[in-house]
Protein backbone atom coordinates (compact mmCIF):
# COMPACT_ATOMS: atom_id res chain seq x y z
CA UNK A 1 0.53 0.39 7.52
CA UNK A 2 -1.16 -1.78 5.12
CA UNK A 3 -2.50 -5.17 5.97
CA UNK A 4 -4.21 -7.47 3.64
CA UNK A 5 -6.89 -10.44 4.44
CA UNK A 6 -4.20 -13.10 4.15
CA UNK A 7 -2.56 -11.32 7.28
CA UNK A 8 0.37 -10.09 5.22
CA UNK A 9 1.33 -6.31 6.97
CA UNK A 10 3.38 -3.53 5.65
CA UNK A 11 4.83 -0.83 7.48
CA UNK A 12 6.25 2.31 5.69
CA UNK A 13 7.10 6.36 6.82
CA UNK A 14 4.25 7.90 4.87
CA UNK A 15 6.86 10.93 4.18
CA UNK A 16 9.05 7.86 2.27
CA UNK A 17 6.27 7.65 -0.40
CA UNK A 18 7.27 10.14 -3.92
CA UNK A 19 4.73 13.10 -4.53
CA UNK A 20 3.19 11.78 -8.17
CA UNK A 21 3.11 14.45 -11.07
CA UNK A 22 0.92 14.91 -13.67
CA UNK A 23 1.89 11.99 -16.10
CA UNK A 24 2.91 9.02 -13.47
CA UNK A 25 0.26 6.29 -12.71
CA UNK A 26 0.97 6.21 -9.28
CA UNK A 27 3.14 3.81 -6.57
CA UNK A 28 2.00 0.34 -5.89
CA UNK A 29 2.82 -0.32 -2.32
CA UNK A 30 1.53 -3.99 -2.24
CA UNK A 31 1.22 -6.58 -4.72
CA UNK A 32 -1.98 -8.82 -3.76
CA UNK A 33 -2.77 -12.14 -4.72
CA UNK A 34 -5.85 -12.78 -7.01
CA UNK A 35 -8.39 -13.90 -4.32
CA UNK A 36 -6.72 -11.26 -1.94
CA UNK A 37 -7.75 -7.67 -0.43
CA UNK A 38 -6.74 -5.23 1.68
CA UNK A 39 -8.22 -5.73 5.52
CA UNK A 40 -7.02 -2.12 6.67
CA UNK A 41 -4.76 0.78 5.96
CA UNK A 42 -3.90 3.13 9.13
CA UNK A 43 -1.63 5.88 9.26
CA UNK A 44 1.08 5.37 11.75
């Protein structure tokens, strides 16, 4: 679970998320707004 300072959350199976190889640049999992951070990130 992500949740940003707005109070935006995002819930996702962390098995869900690709393994990244050598030449990818990664998953975004949450777009944030330019004033915007993220508040927490727990494993559920």
């Amino acid at each position: 679970m992500i949740i940003n300072k707005s109070g935006i959350a995002i819930r996702m199976e962390v098995e869900s998320l690709r393994v990244m190889g050598r030449a990818t640049q990664g998953v975004r999992l949450i777009n944030l707004r330019e004033n915007d951070s993220i508040a927490a990130v727990e494993r559920c």
